[in-house]
PDB file of N, CA and C in Angstrom:
ATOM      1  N   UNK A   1      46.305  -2.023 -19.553  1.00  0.00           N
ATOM      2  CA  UNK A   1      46.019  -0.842 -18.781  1.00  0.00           C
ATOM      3  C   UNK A   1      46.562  -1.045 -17.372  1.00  0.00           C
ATOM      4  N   UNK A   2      47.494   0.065 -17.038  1.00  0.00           N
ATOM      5  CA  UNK A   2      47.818  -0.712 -15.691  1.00  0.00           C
ATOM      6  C   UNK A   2      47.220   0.724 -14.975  1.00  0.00           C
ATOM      7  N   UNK A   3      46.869   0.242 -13.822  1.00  0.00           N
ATOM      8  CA  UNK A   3      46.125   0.378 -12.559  1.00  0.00           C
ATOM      9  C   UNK A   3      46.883   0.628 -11.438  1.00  0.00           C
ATOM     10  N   UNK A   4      46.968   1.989 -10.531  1.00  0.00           N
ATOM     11  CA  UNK A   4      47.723   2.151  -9.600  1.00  0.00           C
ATOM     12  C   UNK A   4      47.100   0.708  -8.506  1.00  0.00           C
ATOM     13  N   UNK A   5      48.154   0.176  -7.886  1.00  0.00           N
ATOM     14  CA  UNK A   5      47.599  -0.735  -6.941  1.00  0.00           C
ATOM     15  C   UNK A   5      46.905   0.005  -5.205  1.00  0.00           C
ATOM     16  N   UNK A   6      47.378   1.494  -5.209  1.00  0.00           N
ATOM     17  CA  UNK A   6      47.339   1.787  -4.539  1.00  0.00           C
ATOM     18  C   UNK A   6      45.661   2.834  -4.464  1.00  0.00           C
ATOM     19  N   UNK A   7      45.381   2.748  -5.937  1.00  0.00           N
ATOM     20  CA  UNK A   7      43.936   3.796  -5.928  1.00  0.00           C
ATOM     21  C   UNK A   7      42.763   2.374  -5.514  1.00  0.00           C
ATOM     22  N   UNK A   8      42.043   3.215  -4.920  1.00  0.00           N
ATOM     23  CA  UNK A   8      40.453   2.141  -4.378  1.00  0.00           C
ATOM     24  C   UNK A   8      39.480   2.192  -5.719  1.00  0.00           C
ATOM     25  N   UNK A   9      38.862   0.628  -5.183  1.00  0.00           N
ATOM     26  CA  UNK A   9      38.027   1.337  -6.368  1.00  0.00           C
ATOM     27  C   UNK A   9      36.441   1.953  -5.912  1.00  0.00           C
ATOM     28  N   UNK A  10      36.005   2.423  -6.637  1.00  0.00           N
ATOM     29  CA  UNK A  10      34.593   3.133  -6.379  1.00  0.00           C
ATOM     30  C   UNK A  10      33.611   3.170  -7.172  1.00  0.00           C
ATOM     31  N   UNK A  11      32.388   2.253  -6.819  1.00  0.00           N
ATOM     32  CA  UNK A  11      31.464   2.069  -7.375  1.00  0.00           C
ATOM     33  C   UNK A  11      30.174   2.862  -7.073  1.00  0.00           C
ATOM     34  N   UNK A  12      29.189   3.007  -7.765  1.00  0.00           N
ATOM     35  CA  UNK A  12      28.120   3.794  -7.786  1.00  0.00           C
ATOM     36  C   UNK A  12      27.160   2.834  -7.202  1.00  0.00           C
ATOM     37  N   UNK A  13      26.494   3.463  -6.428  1.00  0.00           N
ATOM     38  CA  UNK A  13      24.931   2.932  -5.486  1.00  0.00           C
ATOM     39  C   UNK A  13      23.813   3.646  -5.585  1.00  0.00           C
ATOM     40  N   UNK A  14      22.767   2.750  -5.360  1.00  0.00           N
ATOM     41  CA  UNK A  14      21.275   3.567  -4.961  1.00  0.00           C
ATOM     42  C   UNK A  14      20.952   2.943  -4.374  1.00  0.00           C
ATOM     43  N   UNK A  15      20.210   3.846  -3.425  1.00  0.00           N
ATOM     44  CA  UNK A  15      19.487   3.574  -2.423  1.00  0.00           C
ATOM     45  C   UNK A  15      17.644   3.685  -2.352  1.00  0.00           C
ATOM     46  N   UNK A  16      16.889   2.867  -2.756  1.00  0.00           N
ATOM     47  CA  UNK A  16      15.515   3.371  -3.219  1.00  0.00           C
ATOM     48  C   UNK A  16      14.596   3.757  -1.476  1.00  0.00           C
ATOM     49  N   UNK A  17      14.118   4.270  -1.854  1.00  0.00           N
ATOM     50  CA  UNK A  17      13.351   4.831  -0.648  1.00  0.00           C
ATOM     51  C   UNK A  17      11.646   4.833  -0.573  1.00  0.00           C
ATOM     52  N   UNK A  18      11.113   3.487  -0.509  1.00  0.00           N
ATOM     53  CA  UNK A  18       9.378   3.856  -0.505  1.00  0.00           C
ATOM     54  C   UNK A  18       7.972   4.749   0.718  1.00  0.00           C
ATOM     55  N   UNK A  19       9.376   5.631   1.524  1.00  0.00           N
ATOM     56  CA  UNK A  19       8.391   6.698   2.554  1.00  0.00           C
ATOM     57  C   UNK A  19       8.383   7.442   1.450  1.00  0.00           C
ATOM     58  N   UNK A  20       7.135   8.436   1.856  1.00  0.00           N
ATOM     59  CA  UNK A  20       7.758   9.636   1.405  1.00  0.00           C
ATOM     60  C   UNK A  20       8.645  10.602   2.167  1.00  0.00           C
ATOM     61  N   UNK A  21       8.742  10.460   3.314  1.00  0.00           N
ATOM     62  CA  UNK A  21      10.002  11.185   3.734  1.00  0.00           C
ATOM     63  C   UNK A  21      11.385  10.436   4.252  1.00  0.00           C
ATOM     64  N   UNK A  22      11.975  10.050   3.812  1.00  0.00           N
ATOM     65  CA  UNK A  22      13.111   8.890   4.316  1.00  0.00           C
ATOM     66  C   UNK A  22      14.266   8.536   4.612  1.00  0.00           C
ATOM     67  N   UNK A  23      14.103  10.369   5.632  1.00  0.00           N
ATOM     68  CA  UNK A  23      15.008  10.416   6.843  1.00  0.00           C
ATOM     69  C   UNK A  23      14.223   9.636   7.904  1.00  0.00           C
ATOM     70  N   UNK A  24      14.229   8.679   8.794  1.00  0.00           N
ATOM     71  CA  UNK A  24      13.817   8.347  10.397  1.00  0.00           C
ATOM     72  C   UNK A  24      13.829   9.482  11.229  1.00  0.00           C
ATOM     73  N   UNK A  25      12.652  10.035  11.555  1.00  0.00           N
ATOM     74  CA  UNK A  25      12.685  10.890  12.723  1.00  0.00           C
ATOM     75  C   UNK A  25      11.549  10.673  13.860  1.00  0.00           C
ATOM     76  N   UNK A  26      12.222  11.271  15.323  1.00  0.00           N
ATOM     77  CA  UNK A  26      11.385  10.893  16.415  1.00  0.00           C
ATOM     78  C   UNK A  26      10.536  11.705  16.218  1.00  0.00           C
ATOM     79  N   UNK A  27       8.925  11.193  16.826  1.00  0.00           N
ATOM     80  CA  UNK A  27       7.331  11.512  16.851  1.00  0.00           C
ATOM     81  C   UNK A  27       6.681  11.149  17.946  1.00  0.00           C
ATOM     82  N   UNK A  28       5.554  11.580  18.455  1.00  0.00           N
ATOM     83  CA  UNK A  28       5.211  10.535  18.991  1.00  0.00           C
ATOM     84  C   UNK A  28       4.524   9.753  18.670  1.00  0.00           C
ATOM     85  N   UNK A  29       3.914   8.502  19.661  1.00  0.00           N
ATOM     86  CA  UNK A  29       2.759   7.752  19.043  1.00  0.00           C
ATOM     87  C   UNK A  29       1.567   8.519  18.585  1.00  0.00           C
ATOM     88  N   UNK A  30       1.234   9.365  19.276  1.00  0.00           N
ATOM     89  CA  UNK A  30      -0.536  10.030  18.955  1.00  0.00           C
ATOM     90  C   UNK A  30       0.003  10.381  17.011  1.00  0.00           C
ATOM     91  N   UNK A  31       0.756  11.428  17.276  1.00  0.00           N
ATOM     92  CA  UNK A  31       1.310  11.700  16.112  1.00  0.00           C
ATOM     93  C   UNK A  31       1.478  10.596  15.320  1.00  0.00           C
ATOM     94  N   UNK A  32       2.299   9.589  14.874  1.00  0.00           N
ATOM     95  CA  UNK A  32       2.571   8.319  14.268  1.00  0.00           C
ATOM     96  C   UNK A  32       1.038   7.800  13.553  1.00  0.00           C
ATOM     97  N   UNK A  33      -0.054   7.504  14.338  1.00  0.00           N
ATOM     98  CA  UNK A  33      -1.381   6.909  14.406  1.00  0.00           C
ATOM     99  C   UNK A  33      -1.630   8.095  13.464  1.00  0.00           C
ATOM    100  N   UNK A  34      -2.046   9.366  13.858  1.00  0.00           N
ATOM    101  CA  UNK A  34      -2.803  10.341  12.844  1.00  0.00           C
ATOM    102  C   UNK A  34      -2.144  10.034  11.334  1.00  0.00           C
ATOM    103  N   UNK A  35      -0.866  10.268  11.033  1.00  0.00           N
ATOM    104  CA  UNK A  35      -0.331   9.832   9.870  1.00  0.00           C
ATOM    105  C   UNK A  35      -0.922   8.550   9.100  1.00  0.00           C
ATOM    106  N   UNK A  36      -0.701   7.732   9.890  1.00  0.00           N
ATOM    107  CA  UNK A  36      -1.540   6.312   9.464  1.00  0.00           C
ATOM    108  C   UNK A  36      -2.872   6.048   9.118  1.00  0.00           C
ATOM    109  N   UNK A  37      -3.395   6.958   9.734  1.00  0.00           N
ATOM    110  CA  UNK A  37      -5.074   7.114   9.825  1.00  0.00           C
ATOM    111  C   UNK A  37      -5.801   6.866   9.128  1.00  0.00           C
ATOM    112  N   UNK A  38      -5.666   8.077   7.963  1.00  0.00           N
ATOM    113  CA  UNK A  38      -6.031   8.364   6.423  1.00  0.00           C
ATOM    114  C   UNK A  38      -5.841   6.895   5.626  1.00  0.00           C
ATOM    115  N   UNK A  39      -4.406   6.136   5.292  1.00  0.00           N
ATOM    116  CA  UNK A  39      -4.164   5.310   4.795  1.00  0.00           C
ATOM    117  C   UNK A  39      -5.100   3.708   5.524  1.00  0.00           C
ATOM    118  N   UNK A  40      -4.911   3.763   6.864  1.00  0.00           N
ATOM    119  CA  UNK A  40      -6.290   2.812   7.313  1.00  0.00           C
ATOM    120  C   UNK A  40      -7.798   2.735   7.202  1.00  0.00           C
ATOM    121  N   UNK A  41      -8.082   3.715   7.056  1.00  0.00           N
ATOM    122  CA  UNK A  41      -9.818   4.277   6.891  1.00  0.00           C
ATOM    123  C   UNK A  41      -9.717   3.416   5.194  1.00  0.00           C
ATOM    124  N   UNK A  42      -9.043   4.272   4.001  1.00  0.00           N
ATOM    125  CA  UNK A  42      -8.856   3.463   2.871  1.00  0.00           C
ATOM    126  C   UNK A  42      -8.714   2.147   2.827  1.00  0.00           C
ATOM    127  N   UNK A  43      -7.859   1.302   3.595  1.00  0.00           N
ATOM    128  CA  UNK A  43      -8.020  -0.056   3.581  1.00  0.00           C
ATOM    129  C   UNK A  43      -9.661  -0.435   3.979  1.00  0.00           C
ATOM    130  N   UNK A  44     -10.224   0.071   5.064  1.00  0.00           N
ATOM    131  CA  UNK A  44     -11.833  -0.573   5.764  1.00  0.00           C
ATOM    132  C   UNK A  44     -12.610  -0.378   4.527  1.00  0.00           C
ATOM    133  N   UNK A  45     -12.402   1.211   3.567  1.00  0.00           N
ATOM    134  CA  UNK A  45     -13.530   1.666   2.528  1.00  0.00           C
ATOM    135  C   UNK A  45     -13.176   1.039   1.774  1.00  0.00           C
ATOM    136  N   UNK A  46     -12.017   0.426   0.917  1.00  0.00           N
ATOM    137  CA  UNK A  46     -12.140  -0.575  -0.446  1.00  0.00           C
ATOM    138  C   UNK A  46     -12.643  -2.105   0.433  1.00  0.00           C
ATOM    139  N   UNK A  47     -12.060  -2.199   1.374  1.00  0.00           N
ATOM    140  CA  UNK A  47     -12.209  -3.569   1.989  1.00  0.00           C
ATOM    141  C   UNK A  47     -14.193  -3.953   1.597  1.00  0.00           C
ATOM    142  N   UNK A  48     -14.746  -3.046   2.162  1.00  0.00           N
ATOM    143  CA  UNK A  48     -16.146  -2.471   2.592  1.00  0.00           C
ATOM    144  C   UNK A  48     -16.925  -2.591   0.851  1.00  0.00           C
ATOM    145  N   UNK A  49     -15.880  -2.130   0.338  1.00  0.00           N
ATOM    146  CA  UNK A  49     -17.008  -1.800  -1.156  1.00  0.00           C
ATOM    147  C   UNK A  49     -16.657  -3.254  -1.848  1.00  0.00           C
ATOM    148  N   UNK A  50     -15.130  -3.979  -1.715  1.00  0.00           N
ATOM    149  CA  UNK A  50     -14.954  -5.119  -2.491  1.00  0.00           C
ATOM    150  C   UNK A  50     -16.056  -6.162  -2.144  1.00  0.00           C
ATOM    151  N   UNK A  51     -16.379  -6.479  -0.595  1.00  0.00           N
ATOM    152  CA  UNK A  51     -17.520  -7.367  -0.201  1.00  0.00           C
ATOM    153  C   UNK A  51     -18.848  -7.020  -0.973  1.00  0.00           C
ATOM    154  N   UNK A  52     -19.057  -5.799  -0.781  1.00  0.00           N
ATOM    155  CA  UNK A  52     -20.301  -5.194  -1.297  1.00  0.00           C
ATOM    156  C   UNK A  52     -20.761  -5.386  -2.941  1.00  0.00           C
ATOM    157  N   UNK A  53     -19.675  -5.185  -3.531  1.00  0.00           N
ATOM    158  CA  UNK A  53     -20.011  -5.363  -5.222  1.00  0.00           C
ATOM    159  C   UNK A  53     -19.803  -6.657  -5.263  1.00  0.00           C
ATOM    160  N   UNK A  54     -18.885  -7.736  -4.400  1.00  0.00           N
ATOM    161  CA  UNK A  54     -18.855  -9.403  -4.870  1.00  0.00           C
ATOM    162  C   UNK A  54     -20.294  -9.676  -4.502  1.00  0.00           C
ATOM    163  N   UNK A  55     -20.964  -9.114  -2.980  1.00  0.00           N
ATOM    164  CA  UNK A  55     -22.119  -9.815  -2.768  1.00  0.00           C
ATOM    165  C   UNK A  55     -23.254  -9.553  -3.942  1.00  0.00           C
ATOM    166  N   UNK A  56     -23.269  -8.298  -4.787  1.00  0.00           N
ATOM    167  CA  UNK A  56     -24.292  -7.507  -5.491  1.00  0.00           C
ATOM    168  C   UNK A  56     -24.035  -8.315  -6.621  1.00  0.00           C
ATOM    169  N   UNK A  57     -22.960  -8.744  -7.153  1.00  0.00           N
ATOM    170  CA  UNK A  57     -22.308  -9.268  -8.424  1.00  0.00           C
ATOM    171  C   UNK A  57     -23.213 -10.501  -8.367  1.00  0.00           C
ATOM    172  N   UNK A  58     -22.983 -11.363  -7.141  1.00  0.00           N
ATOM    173  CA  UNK A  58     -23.353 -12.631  -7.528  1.00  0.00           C
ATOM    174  C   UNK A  58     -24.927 -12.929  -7.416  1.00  0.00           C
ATOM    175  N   UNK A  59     -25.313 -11.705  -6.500  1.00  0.00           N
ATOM    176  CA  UNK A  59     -27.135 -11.817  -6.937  1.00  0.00           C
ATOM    177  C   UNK A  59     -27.220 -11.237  -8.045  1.00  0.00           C
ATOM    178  N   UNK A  60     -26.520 -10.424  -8.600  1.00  0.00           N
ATOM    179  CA  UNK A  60     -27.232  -9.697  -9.998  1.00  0.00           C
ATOM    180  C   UNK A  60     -26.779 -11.396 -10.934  1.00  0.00           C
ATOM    181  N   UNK A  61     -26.003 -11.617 -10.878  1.00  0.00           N
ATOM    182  CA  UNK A  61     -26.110 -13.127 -11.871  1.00  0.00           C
ATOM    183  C   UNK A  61     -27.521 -13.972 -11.880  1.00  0.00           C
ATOM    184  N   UNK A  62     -28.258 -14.048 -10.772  1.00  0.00           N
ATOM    185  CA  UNK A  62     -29.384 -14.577 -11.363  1.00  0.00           C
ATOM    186  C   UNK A  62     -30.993 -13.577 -11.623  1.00  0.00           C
ATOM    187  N   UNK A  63     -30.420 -12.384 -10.713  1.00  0.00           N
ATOM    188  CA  UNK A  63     -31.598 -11.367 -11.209  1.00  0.00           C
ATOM    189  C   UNK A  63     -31.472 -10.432 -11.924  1.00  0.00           C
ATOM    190  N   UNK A  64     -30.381  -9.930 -12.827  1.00  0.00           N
ATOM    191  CA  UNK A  64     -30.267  -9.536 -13.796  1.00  0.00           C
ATOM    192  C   UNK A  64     -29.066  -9.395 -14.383  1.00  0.00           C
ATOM    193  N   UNK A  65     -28.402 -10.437 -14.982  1.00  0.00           N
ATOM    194  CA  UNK A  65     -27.250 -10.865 -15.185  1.00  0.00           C
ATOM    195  C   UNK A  65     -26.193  -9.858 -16.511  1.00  0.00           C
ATOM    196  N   UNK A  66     -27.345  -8.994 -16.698  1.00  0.00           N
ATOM    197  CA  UNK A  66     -26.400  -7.610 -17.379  1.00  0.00           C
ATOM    198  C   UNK A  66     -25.765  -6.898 -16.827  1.00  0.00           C
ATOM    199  N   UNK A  67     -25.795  -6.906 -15.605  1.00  0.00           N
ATOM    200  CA  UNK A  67     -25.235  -6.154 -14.872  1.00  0.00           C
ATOM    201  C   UNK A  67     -23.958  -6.704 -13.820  1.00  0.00           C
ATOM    202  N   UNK A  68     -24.389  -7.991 -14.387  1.00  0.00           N
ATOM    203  CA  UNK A  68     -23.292  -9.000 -13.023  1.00  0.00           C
ATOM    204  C   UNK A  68     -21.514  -8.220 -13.550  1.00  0.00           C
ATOM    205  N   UNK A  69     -21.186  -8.354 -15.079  1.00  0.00           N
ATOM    206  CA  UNK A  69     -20.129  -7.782 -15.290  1.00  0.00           C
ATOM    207  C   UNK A  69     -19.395  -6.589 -14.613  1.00  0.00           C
ATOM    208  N   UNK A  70     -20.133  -6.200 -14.504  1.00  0.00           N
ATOM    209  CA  UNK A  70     -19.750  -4.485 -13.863  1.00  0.00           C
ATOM    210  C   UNK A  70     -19.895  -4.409 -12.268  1.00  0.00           C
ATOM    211  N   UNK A  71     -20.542  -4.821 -11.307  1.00  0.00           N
ATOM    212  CA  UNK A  71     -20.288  -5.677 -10.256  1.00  0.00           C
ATOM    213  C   UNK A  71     -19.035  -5.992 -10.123  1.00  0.00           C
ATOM    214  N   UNK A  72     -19.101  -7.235 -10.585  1.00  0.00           N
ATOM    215  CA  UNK A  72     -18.270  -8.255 -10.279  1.00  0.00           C
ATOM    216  C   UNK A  72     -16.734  -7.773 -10.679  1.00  0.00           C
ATOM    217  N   UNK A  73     -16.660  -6.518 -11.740  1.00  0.00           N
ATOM    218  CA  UNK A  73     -15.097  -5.758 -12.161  1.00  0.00           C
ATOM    219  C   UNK A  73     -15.266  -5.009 -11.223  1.00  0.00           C
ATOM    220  N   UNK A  74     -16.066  -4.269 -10.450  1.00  0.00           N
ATOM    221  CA  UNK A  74     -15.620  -3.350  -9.238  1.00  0.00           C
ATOM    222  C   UNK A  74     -15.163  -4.141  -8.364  1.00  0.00           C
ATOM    223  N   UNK A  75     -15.749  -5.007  -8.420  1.00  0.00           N
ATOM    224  CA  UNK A  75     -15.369  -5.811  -6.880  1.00  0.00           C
ATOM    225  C   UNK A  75     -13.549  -6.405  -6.914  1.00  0.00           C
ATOM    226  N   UNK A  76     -13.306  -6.640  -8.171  1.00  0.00           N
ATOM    227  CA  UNK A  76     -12.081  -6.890  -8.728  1.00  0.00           C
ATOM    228  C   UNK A  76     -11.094  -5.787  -8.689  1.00  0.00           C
ATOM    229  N   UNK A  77     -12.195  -4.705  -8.866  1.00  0.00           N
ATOM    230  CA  UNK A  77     -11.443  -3.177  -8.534  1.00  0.00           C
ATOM    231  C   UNK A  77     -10.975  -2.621  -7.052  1.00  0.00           C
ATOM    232  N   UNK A  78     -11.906  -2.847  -6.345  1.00  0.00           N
ATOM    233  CA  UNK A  78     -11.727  -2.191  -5.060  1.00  0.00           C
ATOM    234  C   UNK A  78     -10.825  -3.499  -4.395  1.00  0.00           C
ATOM    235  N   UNK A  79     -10.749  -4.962  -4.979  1.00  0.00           N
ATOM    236  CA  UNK A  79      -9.559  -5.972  -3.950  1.00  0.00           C
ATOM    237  C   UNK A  79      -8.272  -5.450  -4.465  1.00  0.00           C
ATOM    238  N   UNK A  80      -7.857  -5.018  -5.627  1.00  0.00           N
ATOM    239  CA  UNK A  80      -6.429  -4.724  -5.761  1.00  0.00           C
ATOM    240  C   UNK A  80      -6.371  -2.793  -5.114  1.00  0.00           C
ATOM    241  N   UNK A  81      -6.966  -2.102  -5.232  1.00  0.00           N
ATOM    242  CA  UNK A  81      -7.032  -1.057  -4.297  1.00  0.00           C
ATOM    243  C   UNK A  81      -7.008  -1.674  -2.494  1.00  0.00           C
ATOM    244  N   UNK A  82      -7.406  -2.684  -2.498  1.00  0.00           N
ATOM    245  CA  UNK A  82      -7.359  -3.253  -0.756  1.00  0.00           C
ATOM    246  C   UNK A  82      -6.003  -3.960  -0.579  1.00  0.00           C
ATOM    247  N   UNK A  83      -5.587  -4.230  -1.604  1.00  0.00           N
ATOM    248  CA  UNK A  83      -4.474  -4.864  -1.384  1.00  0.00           C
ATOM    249  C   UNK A  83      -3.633  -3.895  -1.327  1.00  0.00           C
ATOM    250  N   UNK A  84      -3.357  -3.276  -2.469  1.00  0.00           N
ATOM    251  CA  UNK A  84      -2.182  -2.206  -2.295  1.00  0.00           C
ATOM    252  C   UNK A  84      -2.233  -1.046  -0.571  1.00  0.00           C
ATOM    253  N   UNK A  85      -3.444  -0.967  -0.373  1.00  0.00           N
ATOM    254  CA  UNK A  85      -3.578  -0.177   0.982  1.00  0.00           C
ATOM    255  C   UNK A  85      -3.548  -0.913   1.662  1.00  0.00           C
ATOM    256  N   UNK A  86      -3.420  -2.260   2.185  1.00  0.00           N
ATOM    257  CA  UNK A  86      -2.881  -3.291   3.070  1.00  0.00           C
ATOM    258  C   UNK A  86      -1.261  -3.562   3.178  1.00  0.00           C
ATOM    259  N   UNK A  87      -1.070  -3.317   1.841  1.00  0.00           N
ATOM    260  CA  UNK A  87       0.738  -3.352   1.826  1.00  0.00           C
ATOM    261  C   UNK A  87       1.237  -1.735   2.310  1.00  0.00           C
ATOM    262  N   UNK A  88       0.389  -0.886   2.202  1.00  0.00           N
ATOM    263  CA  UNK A  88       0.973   0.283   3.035  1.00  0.00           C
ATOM    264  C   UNK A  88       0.823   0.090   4.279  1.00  0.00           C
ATOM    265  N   UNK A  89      -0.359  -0.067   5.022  1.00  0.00           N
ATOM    266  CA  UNK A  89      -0.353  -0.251   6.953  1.00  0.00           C
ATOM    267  C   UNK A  89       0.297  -1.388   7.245  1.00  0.00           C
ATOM    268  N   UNK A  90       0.459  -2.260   6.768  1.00  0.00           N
ATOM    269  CA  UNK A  90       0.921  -3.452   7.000  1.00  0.00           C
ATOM    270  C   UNK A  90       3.114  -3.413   6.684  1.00  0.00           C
ATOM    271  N   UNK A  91       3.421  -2.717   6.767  1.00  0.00           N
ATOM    272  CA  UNK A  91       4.668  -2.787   6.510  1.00  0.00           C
ATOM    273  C   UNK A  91       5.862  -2.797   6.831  1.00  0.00           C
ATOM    274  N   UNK A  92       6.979  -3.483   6.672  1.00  0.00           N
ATOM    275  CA  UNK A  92       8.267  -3.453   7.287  1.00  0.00           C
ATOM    276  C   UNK A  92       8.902  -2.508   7.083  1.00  0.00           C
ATOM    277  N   UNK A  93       8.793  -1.333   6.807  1.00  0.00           N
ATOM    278  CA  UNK A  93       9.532  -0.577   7.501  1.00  0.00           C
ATOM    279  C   UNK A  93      10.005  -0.004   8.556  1.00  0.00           C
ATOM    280  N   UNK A  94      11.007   0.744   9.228  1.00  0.00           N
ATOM    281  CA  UNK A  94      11.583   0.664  10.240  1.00  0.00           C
ATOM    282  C   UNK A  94      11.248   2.343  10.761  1.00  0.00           C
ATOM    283  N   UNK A  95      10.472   1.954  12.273  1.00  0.00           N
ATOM    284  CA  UNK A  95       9.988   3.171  12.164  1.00  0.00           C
ATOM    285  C   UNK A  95      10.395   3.915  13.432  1.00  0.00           C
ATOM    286  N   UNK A  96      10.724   5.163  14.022  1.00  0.00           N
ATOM    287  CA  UNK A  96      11.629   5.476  15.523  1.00  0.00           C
ATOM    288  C   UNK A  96      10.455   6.014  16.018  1.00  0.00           C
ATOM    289  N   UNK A  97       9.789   5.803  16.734  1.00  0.00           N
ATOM    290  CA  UNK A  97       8.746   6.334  17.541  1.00  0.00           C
ATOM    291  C   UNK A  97       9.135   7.134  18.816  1.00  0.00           C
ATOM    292  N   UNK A  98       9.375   7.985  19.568  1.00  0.00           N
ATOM    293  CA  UNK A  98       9.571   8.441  20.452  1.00  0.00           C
ATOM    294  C   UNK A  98       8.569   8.478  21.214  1.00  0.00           C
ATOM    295  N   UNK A  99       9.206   9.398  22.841  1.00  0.00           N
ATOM    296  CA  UNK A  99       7.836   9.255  23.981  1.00  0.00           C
ATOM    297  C   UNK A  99       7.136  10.732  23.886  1.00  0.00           C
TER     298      UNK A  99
END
């Protein structure tokens, strides 16, 4: 197969995008923070309930240990909900803040 030496070649790309909007545009800070807000409050409330069902989990193990299961899976529940909402506020993405 011969090949003009002179054509380029051209390959196909993607570009994945985890904002949901992911053009960069200027905001300000007050603005920036409100956006964030919602997604921080969620990190404190799973943060808040994971302590709460580990502490309940491990007293229900000796005062009524039928119940330690279900405890102790929320509490398992609300750390991977804390995690995933920690990897949202917490993130490298690149962000243009204006004044």
């Amino acid at each position: 197969m011969d090949e003009n030496p002179e054509q380029e070649n051209i390959h196909l790309a993607t570009v994945l995008a985890d904002a949901k909007e992911p053009f960069l545009r200027m905001r300000t800070r007050w603005s920036y923070l409100e956006s964030q807000l919602d997604t921080w409050k969620d990190f404190v409330r799973y943060r808040t309930a994971m302590y709460l069902f580990a502490v309940l989990g491990i007293i229900s193990l000796f005062v009524a240990p039928i119940g330690a299961p279900l405890l102790l899976g929320l509490a398992a529940y609300y750390f991977h909900r804390k995690k995933h909402a920690h990897s949202l506020v917490i993130s490298n993405r690149v962000v243009m803040v204006g004044h």
